[in-house]
Protein backbone atom coordinates (compact mmCIF):
# COMPACT_ATOMS: atom_id res chain seq x y z
CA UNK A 1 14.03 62.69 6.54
CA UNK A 2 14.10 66.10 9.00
CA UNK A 3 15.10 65.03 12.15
CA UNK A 4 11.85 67.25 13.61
CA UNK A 5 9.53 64.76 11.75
CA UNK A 6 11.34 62.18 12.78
CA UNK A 7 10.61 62.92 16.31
CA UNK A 8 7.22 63.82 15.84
CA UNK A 9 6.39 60.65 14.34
CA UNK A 10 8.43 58.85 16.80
CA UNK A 11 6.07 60.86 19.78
CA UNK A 12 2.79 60.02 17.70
CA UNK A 13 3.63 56.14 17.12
CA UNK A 14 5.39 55.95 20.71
CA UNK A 15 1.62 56.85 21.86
CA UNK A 16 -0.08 54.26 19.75
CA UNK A 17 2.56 51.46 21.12
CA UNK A 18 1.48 52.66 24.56
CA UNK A 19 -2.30 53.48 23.76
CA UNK A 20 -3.29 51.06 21.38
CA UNK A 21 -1.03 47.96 21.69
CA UNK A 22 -2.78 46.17 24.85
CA UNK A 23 -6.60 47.07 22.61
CA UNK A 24 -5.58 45.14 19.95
CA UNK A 25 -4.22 42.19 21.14
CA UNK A 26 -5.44 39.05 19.97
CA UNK A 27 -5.75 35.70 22.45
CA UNK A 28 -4.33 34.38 25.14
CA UNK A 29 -0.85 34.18 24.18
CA UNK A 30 -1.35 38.41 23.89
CA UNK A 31 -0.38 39.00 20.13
CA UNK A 32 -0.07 42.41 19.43
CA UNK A 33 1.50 44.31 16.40
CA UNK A 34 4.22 46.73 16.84
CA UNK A 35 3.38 50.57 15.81
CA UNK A 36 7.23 51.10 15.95
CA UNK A 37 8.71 49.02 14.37
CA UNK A 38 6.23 49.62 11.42
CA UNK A 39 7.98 53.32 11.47
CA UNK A 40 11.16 52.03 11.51
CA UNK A 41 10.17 49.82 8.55
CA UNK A 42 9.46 53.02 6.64
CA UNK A 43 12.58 54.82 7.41
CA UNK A 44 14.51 51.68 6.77
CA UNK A 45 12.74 51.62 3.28
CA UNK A 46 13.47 55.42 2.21
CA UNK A 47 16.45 56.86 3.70
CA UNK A 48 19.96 56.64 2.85
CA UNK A 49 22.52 55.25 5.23
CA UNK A 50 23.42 55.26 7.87
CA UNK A 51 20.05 56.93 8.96
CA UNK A 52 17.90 54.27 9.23
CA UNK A 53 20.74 52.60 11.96
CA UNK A 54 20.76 55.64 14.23
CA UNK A 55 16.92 55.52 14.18
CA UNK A 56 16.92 51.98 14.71
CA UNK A 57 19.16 53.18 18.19
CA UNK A 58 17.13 55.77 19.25
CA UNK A 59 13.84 54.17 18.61
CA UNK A 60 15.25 50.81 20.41
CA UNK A 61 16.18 53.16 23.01
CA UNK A 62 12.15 54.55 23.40
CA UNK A 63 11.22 51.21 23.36
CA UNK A 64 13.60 50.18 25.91
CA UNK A 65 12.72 53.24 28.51
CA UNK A 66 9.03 51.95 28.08
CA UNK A 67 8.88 47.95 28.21
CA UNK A 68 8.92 46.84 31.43
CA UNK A 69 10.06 43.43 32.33
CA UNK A 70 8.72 41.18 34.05
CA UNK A 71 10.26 40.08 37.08
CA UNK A 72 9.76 36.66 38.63
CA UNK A 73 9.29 35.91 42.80
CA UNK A 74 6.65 38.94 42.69
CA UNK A 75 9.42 41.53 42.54
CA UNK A 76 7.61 43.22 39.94
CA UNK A 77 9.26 44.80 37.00
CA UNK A 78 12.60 46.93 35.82
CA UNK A 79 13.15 48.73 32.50
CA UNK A 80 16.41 47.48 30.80
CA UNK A 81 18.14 49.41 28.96
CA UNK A 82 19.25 47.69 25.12
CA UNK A 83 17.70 44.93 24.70
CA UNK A 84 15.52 46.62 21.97
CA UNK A 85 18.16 48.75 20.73
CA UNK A 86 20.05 45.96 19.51
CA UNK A 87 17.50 43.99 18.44
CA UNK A 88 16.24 47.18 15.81
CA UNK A 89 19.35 47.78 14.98
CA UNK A 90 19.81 44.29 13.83
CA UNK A 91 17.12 43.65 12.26
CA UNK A 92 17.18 46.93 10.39
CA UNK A 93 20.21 45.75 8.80
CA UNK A 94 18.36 42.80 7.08
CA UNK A 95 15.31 45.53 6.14
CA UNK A 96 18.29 47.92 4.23
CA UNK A 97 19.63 44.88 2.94
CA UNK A 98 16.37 44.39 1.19
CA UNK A 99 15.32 47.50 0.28
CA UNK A 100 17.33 47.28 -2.95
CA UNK A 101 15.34 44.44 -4.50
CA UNK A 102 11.76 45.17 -3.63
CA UNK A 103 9.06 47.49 -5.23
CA UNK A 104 9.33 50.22 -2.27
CA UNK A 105 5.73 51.98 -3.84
CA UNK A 106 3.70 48.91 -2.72
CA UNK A 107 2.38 49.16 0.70
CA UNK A 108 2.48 45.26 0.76
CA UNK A 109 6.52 45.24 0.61
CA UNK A 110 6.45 47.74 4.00
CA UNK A 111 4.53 45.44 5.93
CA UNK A 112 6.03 41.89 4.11
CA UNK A 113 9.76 44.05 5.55
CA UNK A 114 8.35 44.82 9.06
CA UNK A 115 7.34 41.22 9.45
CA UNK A 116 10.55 39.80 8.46
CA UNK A 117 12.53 42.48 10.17
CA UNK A 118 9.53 42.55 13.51
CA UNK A 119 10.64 38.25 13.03
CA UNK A 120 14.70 39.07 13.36
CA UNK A 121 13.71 41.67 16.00
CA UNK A 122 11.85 39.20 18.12
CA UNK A 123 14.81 36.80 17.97
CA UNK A 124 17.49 38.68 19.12
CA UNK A 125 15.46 40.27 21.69
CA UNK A 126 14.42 37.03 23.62
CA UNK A 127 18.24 35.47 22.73
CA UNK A 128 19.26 38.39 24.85
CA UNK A 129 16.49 37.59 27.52
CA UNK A 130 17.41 33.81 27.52
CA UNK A 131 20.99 34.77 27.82
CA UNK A 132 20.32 36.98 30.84
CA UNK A 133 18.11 34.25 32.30
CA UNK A 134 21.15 31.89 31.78
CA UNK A 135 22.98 33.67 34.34
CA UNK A 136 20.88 33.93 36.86
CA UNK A 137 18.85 36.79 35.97
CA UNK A 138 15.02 37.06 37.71
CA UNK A 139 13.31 37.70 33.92
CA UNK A 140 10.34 36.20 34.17
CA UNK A 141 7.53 36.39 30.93
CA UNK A 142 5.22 33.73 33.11
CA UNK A 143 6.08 31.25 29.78
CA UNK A 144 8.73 29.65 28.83
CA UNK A 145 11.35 31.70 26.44
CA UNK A 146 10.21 28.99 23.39
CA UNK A 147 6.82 30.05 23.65
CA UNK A 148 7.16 33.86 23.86
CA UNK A 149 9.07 33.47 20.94
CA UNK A 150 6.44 31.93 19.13
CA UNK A 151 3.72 34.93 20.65
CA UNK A 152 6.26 37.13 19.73
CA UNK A 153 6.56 35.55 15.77
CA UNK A 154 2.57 35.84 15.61
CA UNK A 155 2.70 39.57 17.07
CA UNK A 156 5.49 39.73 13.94
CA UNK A 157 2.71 38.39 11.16
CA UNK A 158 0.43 40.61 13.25
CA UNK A 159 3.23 43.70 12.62
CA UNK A 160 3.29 42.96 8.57
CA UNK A 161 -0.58 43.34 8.54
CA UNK A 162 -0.61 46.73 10.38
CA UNK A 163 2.67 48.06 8.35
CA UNK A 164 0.76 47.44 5.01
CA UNK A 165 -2.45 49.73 6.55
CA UNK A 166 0.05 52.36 7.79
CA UNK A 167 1.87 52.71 4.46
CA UNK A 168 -1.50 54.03 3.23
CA UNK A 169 -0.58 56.39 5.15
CA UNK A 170 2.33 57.47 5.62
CA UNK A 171 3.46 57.28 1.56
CA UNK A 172 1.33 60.43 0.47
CA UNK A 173 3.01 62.17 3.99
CA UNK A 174 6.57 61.05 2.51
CA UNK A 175 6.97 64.48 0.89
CA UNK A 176 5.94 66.10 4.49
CA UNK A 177 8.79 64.28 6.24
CA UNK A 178 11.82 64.94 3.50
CA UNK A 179 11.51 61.29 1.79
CA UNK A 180 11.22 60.76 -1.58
CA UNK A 181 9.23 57.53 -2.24
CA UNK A 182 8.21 57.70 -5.73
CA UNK A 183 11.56 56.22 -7.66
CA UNK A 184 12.97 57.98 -10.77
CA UNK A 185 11.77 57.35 -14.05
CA UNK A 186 14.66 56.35 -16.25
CA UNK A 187 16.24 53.95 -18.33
């Protein structure tokens, strides 16, 4: 993959985190999938190592510079800075891991990876919260870390759903970006 599609896609799906994210949330509990990570999931799925671990960093690091955290005591919020980085670059690991024995042509196995992975993801991320909330830390989500987890597994499902409609997409653009996805015929 060119590192100037790369960044293009990263500035196109950054938007629809920001744009569309908060439209398409479903309920109370605000499940919402993860345009992202479903990017990530491709890269995972097509590029040779150790690319899809350095994207994984930088787009944790987007992510990081955007979420804002909730404070508690009404002292509003503060961006901190890799949570999300860790948490991609963790879960990528299980993605690449993966990639090896799944049909990568079927749009189904890029959003069955970015659910699993999106599931990993959402672990680590509110381990790292609960740890920092374990010391003292003013993180407040307004719910406890148990349930967030549990919006945060549904906004995973919710992830798989919207990775499957996006690798309609981005497959035939493959060639555009410097990925090959169709695999070699051979014996």
């Amino acid at each position: 993959m060119s590192g100037a599609a790369l960044l293009i896609a990263a500035w196109i799906f950054l938007g629809a985190e920001l744009g569309l994210k908060d439209s398409l949330a479903l309920g109370s509990l605000h499940i919402a999938p993860s345009f992202m990570y479903c990017l990530l999931t491709f890269v995972a799925m097509f590029t040779p190592r150790p690319r899809p671990t350095w994207t994984a960093i930088f787009l944790g690091l987007l992510m990081d510079l955007t979420f804002r955290v909730p404070l508690g005591d009404g002292l509003g919020t503060a961006t901190i800075i890799g949570p999300y980085a860790l948490s991609y670059v963790l879960s990528v690991q299980l993605i690449t891991a993966l990639r090896g024995v799944v049909i990568k042509r079927n749009p189904l196995t890029m959003g069955f990876l970015a659910m699993l992975g999106s599931i990993v993801c959402s672990v680590v991320l509110m381990g790292i919260y609960s740890i920092r909330l374990a010391f003292g830390d003013s993180i407040s989500f307004g719910t406890p870390p148990s349930q967030e987890l549990l919006a945060r597994v549904g906004s995973a499902a919710y992830t798989g759903v919207l990775g499957s409609l996006i690798a309609l997409a981005l497959f035939p653009l493959a060639p555009l970006m410097g990925m090959q996805v169709q695999q070699r015929k051979g014996r």
